[in-house]
PDB file of N, CA and C in Angstrom:
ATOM      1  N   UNK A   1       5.803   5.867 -11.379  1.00  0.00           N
ATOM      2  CA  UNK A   1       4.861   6.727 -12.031  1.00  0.00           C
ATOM      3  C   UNK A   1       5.645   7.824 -12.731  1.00  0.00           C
ATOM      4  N   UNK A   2       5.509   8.265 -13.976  1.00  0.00           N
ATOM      5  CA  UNK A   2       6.179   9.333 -14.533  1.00  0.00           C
ATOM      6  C   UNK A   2       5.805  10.157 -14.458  1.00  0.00           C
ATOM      7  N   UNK A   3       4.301  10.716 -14.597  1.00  0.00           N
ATOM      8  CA  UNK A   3       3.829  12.142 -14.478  1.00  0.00           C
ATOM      9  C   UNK A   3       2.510  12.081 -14.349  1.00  0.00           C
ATOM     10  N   UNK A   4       1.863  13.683 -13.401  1.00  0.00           N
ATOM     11  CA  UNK A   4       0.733  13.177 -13.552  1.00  0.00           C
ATOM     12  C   UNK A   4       0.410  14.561 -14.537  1.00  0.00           C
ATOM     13  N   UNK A   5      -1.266  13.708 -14.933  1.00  0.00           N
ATOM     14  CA  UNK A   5      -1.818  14.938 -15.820  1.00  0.00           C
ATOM     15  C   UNK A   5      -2.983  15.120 -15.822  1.00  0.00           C
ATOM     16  N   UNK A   6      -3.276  15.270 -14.281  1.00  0.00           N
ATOM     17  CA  UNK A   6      -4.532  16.634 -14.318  1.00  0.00           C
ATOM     18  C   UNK A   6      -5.918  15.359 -13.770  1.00  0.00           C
ATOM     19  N   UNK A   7      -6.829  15.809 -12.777  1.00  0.00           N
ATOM     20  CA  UNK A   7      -8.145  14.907 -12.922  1.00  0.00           C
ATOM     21  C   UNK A   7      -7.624  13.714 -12.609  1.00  0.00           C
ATOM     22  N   UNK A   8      -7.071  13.113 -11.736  1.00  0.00           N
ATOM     23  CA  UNK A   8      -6.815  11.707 -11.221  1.00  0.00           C
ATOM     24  C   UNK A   8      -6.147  10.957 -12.065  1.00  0.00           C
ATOM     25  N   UNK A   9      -5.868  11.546 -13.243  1.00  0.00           N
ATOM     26  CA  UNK A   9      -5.148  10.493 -14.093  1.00  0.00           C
ATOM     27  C   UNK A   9      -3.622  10.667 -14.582  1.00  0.00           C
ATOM     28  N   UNK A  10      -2.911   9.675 -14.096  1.00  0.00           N
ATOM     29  CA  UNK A  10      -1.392   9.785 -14.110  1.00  0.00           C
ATOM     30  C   UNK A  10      -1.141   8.762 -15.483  1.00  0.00           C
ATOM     31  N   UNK A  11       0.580   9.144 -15.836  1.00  0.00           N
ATOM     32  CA  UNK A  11       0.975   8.354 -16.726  1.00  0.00           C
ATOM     33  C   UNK A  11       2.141   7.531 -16.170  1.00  0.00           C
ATOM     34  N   UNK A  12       2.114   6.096 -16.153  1.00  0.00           N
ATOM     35  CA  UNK A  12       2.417   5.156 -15.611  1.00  0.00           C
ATOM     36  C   UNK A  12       3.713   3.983 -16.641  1.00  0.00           C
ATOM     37  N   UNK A  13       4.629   3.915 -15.869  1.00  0.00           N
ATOM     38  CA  UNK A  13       5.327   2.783 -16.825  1.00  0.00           C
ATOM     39  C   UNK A  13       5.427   1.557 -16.531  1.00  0.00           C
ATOM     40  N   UNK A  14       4.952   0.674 -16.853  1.00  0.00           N
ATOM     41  CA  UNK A  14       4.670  -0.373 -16.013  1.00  0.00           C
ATOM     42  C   UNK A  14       5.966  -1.739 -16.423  1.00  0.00           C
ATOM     43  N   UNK A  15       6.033  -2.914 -15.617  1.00  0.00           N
ATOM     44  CA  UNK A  15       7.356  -3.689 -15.897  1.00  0.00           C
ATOM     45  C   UNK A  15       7.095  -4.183 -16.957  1.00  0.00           C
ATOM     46  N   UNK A  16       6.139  -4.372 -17.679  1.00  0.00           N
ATOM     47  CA  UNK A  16       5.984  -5.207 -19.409  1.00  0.00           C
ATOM     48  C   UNK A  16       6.790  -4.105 -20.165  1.00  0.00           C
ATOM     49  N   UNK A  17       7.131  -2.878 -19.980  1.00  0.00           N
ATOM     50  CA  UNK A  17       7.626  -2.303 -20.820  1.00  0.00           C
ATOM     51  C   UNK A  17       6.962  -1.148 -21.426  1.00  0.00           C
ATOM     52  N   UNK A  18       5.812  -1.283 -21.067  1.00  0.00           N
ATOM     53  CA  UNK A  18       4.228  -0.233 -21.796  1.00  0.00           C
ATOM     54  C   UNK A  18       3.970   1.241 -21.023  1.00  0.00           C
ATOM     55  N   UNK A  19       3.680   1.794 -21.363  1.00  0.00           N
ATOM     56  CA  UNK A  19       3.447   3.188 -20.659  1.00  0.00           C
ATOM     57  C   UNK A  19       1.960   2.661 -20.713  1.00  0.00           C
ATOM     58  N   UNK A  20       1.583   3.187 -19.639  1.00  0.00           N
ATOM     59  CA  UNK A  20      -0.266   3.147 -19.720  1.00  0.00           C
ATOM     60  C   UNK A  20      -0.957   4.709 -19.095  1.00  0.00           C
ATOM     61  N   UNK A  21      -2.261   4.789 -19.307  1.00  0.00           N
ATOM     62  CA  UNK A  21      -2.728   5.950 -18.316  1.00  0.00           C
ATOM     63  C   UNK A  21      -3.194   5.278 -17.418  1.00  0.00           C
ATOM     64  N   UNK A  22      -3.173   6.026 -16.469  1.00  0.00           N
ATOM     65  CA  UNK A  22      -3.417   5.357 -14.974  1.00  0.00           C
ATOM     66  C   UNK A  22      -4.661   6.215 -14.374  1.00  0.00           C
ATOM     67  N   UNK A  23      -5.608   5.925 -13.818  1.00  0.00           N
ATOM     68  CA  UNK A  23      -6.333   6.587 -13.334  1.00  0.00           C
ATOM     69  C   UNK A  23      -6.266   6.256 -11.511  1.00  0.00           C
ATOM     70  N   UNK A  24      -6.186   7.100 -10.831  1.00  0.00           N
ATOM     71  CA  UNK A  24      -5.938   7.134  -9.669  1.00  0.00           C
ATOM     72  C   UNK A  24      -7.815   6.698  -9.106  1.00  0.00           C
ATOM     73  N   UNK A  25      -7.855   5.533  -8.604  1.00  0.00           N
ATOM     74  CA  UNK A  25      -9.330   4.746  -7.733  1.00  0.00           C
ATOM     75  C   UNK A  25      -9.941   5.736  -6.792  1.00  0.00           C
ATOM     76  N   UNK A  26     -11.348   6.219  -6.519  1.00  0.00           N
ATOM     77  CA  UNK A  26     -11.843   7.164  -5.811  1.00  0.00           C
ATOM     78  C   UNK A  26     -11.220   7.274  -4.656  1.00  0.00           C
ATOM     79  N   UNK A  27     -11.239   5.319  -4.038  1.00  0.00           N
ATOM     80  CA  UNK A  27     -10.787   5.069  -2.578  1.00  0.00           C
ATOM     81  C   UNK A  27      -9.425   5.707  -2.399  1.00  0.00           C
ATOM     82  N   UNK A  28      -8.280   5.669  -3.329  1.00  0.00           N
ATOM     83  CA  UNK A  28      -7.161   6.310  -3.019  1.00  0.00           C
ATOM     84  C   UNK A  28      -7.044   7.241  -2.732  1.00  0.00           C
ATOM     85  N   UNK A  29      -7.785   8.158  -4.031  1.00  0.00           N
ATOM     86  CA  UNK A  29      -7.578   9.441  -4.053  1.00  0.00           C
ATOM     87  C   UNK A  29      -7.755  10.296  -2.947  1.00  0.00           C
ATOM     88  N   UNK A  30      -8.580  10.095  -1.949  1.00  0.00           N
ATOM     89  CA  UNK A  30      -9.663  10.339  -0.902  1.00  0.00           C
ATOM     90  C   UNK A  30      -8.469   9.646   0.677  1.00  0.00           C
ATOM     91  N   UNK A  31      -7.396   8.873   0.405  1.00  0.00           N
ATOM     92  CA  UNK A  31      -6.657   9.053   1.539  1.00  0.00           C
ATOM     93  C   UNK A  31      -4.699   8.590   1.373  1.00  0.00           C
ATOM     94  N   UNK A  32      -4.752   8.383  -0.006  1.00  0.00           N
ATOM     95  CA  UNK A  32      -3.204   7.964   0.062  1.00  0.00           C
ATOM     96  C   UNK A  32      -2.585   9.551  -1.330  1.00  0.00           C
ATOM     97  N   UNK A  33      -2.141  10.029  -0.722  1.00  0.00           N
ATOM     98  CA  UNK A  33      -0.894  11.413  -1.602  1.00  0.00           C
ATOM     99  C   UNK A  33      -0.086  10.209  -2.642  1.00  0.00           C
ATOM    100  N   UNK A  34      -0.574  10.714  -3.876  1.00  0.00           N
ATOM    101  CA  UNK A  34      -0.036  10.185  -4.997  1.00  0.00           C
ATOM    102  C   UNK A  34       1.565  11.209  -5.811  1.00  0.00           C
ATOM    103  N   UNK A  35       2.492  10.975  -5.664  1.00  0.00           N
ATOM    104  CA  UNK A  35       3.421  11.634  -6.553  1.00  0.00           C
ATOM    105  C   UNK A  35       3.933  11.294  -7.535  1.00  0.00           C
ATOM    106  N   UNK A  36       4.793  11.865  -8.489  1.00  0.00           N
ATOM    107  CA  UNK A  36       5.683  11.418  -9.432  1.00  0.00           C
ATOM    108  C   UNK A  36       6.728  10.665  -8.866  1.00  0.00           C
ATOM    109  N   UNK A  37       7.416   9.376  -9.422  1.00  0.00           N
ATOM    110  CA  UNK A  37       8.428   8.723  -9.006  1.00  0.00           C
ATOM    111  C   UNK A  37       7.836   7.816  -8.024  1.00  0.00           C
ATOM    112  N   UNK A  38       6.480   7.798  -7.585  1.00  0.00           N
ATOM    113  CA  UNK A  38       6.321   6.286  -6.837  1.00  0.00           C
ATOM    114  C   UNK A  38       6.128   5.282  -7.660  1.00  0.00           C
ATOM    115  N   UNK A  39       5.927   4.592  -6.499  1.00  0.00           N
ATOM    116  CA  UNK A  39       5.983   2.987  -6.914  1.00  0.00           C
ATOM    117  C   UNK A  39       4.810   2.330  -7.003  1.00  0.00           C
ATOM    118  N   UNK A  40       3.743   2.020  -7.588  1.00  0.00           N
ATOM    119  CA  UNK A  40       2.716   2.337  -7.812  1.00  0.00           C
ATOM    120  C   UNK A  40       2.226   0.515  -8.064  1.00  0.00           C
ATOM    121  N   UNK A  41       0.838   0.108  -7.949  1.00  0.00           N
ATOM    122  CA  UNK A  41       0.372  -0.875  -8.446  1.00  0.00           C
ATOM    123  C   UNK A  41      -0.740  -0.876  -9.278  1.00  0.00           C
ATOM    124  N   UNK A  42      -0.920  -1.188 -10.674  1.00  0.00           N
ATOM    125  CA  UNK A  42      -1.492  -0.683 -11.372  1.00  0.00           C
ATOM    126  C   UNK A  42      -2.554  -1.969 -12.263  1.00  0.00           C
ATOM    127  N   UNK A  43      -3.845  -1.801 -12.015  1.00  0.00           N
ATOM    128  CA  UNK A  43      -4.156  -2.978 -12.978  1.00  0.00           C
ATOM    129  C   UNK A  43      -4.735  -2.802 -14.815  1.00  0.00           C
ATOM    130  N   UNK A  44      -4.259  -3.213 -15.096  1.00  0.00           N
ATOM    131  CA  UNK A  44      -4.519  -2.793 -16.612  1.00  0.00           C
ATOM    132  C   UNK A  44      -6.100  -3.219 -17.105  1.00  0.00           C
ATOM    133  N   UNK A  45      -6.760  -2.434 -18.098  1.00  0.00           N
ATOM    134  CA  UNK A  45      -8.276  -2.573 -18.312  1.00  0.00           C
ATOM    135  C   UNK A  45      -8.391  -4.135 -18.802  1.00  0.00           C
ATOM    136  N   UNK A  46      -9.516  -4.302 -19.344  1.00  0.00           N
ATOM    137  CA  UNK A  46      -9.366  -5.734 -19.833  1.00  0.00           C
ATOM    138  C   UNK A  46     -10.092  -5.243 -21.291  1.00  0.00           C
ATOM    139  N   UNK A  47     -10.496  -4.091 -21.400  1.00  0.00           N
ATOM    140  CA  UNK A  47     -10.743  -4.322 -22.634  1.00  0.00           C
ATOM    141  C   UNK A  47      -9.997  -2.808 -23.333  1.00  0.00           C
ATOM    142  N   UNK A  48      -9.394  -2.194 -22.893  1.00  0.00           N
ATOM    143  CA  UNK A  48      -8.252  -1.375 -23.183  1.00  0.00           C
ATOM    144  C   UNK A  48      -7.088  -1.455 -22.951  1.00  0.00           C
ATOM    145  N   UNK A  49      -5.645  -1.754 -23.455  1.00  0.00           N
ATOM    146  CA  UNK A  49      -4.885  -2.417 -22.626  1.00  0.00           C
ATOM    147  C   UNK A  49      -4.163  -1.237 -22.508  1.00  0.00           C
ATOM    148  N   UNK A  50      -4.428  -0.155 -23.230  1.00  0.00           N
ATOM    149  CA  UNK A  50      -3.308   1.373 -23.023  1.00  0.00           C
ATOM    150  C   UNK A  50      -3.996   1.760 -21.875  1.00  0.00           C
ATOM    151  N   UNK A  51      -4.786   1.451 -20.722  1.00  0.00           N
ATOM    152  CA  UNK A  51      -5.608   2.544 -19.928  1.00  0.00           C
ATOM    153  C   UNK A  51      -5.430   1.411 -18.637  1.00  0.00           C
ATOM    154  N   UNK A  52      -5.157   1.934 -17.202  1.00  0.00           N
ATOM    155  CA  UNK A  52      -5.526   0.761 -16.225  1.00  0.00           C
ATOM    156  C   UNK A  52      -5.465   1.832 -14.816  1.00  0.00           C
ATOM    157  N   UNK A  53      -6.140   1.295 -13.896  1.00  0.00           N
ATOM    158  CA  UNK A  53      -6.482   1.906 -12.644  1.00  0.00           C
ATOM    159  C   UNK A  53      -5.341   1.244 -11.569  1.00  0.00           C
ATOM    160  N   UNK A  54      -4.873   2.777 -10.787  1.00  0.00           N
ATOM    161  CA  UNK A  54      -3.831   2.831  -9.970  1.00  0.00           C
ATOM    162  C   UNK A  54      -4.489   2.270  -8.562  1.00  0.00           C
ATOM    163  N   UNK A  55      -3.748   0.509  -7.856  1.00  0.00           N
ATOM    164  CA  UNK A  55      -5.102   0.178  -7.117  1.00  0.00           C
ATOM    165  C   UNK A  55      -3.815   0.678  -5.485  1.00  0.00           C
ATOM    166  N   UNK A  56      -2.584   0.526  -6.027  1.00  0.00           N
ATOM    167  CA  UNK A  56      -1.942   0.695  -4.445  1.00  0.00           C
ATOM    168  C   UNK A  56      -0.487   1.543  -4.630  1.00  0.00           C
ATOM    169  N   UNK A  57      -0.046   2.537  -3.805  1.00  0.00           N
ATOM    170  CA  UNK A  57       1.206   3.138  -3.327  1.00  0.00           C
ATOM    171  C   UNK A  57       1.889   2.441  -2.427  1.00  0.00           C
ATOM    172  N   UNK A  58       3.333   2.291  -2.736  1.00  0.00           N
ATOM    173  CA  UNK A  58       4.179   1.452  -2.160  1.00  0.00           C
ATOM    174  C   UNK A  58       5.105   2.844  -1.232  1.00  0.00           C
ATOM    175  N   UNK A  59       5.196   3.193   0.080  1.00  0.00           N
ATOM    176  CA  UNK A  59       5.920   3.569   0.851  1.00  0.00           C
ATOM    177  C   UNK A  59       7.590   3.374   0.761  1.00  0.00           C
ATOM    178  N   UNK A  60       8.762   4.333   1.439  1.00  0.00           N
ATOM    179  CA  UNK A  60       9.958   4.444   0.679  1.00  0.00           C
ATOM    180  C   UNK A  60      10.769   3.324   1.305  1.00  0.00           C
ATOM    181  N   UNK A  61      10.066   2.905   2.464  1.00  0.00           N
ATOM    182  CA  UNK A  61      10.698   1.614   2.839  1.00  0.00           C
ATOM    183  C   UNK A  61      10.294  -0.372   2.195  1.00  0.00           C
ATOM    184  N   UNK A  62       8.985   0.420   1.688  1.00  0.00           N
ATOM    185  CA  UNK A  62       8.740  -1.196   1.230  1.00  0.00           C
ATOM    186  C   UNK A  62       8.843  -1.549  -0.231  1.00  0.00           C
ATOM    187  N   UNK A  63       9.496   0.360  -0.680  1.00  0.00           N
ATOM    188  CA  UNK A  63      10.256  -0.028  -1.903  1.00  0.00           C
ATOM    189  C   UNK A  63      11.437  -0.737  -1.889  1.00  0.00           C
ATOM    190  N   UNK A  64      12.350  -0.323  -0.515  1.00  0.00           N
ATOM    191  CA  UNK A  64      13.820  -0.603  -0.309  1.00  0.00           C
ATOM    192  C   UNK A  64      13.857  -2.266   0.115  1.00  0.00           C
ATOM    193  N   UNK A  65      12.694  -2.758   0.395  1.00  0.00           N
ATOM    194  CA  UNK A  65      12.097  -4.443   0.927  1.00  0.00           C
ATOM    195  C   UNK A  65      12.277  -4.791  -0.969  1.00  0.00           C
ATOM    196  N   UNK A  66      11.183  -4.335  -1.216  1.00  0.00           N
ATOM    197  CA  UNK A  66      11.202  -4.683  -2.991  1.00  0.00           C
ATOM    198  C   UNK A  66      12.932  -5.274  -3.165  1.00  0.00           C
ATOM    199  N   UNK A  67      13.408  -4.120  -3.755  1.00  0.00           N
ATOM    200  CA  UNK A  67      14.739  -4.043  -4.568  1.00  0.00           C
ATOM    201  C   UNK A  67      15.732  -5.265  -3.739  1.00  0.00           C
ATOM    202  N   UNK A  68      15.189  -5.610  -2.394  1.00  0.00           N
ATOM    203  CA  UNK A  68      16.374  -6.104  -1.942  1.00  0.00           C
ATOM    204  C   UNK A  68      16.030  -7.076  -2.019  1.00  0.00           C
ATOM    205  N   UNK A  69      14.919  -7.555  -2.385  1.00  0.00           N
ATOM    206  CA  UNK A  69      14.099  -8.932  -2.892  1.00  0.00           C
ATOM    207  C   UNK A  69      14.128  -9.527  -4.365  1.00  0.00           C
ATOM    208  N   UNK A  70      14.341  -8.374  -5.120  1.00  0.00           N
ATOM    209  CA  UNK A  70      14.685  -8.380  -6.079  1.00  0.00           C
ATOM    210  C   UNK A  70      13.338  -8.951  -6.851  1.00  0.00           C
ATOM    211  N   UNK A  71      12.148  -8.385  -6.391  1.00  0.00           N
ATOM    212  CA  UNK A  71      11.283  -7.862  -7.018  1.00  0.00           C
ATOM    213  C   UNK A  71      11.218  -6.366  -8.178  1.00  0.00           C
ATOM    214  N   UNK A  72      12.006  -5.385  -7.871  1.00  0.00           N
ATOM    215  CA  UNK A  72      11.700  -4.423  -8.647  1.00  0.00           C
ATOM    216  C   UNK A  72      13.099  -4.383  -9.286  1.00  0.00           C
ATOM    217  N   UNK A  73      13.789  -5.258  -9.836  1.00  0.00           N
ATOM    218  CA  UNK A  73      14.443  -5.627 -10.597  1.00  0.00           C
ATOM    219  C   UNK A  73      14.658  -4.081 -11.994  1.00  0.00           C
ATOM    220  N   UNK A  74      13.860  -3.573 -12.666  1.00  0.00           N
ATOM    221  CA  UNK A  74      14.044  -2.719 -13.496  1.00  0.00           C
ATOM    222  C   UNK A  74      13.712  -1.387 -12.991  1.00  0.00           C
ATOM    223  N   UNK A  75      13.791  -1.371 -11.635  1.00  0.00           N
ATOM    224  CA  UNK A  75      13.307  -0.181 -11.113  1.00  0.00           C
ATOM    225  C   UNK A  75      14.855   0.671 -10.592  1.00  0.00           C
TER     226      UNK A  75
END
């Protein structure tokens, strides 16, 4: 996640290469702490493709699972 800006909605870089806005899901907002620099899962609109809702936060260990899986490859 790169930054957030204000009202649940963060700006997001996602692995296609695209920056999107991200809007943080009621359910999250309400129990998972969102920061800059996580690792974020994000689904993109279907009929906006610059705009998509933030559905999950990835913890600093199941980032370190990621990378060594070589899932987060550009991360």
């Amino acid at each position: 996640m790169e930054s957030m800006l204000g009202s649940s909605r963060v700006r997001v870089r996602c692995l296609d290469g695209k920056t999107r806005m991200g809007r943080i899901i009621g359910k999250m907002k309400k129990r998972v702490w969102v920061r800059e620099g996580d690792v974020v899962i994000v689904v993109p609109w279907e009929f906006q493709d610059e705009k998509a809702d933030v559905v999950w936060r990835y913890t600093q260990p199941q980032v370190e699972w990621l990378k060594r899986k070589g899932y987060l490859e550009g991360y």
